[in-house]
C-alpha atoms as a PDB file:
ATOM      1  CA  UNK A   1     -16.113  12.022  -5.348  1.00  0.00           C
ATOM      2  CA  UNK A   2     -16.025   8.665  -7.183  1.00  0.00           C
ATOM      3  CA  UNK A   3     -18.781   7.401  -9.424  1.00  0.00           C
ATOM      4  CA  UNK A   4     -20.263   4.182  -8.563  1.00  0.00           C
ATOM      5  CA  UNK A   5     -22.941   2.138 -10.824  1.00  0.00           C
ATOM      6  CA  UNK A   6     -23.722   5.392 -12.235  1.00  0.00           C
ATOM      7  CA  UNK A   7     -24.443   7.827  -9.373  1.00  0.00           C
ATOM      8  CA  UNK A   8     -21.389   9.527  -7.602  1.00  0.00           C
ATOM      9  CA  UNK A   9     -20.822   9.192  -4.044  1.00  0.00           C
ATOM     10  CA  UNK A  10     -18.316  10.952  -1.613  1.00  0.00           C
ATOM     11  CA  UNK A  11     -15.691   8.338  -0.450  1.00  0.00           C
ATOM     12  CA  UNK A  12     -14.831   8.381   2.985  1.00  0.00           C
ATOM     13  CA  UNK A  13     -12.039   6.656   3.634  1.00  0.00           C
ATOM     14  CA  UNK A  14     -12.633   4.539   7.500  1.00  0.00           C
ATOM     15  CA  UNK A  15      -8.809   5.477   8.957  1.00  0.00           C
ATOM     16  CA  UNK A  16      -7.329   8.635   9.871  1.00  0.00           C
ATOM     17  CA  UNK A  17      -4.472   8.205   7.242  1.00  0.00           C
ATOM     18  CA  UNK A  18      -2.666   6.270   9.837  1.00  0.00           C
ATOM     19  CA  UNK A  19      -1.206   2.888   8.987  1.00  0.00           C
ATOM     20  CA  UNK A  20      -1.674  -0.329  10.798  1.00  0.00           C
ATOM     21  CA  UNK A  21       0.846  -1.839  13.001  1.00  0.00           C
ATOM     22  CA  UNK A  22      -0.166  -5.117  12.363  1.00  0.00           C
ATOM     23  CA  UNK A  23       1.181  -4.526   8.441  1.00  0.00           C
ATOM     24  CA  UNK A  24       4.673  -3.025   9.675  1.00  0.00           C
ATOM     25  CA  UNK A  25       5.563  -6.077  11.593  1.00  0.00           C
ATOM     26  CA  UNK A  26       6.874  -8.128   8.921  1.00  0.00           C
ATOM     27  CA  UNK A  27       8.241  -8.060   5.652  1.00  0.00           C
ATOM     28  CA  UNK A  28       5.123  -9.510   3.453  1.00  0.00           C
ATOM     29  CA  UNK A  29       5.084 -10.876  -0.138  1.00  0.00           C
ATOM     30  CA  UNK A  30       3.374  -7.696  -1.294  1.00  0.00           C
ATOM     31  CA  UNK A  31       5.354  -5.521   1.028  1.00  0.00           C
ATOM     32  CA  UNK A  32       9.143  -6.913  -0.470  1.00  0.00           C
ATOM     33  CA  UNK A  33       7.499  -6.591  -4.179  1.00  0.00           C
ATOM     34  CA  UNK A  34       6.767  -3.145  -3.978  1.00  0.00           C
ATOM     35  CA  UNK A  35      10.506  -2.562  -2.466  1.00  0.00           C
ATOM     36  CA  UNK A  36      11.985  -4.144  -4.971  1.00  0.00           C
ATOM     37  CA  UNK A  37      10.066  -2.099  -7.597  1.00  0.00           C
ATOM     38  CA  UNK A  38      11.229   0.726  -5.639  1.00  0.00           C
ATOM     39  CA  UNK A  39       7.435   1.734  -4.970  1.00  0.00           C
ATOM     40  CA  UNK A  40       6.774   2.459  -8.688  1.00  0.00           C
ATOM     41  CA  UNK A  41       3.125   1.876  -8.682  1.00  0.00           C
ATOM     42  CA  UNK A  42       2.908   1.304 -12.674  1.00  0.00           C
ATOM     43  CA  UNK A  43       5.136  -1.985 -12.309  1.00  0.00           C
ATOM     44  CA  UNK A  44       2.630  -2.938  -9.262  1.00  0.00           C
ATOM     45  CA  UNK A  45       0.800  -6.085  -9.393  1.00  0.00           C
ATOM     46  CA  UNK A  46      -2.164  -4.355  -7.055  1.00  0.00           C
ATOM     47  CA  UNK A  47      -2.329  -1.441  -8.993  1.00  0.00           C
ATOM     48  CA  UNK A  48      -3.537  -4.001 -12.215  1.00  0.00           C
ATOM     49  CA  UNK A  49      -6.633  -4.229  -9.944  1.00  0.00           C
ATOM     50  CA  UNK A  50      -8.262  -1.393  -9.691  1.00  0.00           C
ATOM     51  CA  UNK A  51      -8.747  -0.939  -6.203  1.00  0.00           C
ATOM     52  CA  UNK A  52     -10.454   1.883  -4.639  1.00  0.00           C
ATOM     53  CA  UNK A  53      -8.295   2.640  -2.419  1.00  0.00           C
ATOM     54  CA  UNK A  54      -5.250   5.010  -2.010  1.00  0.00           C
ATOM     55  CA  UNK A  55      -1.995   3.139  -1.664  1.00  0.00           C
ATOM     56  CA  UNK A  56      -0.219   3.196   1.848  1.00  0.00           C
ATOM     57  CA  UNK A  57       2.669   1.180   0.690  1.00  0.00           C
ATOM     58  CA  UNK A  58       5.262   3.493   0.512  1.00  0.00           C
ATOM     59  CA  UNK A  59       4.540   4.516   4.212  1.00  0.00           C
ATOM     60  CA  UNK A  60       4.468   0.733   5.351  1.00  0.00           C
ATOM     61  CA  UNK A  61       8.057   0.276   3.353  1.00  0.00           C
ATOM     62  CA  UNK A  62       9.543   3.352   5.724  1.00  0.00           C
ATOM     63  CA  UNK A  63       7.957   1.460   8.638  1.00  0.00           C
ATOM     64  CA  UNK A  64       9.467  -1.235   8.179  1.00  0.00           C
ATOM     65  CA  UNK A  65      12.981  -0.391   7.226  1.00  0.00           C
ATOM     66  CA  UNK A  66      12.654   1.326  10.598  1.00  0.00           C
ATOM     67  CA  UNK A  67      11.488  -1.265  12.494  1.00  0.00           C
ATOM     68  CA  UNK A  68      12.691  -4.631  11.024  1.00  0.00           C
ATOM     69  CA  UNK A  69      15.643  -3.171   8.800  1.00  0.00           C
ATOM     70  CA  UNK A  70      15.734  -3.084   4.792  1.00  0.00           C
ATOM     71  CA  UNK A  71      15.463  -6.996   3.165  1.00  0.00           C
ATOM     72  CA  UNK A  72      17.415  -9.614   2.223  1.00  0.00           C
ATOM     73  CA  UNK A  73      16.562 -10.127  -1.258  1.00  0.00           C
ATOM     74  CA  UNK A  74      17.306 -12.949  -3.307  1.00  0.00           C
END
């Protein structure tokens, strides 16, 4: 449960915990940051926000070593 503006809710997330192909396509800003932080979320520039969601990062990293290979940082 979360609490929102004072009453708590149940949160109910709208995916069956899989990921999205469309975000394991290509490397993306976000994606190569949280590689090269080696998916440490406290060194995250998302996790400064807040969000209410659970990360699916390190599961779109795997995808995309799979799919596109590890890469080429500068």
């Amino acid at each position: 449960m979360r609490e929102y503006l004072g009453k708590e809710e149940d949160f109910h997330p709208q995916h069956n915990g899989e990921i999205s192909e469309s975000i394991t396509q290509n490397w993306t800003e976000q994606a190569l940051e949280c590689y090269s932080i080696h998916c440490d979320c406290k060194k995250c520039s998302l996790a400064k926000g807040n969000y209410s969601f659970v990360c699916q990062m390190p599961k779109v990293i795997d995808a995309l070593i799979n799919i596109s290979g590890k890469p080429q940082l500068a």
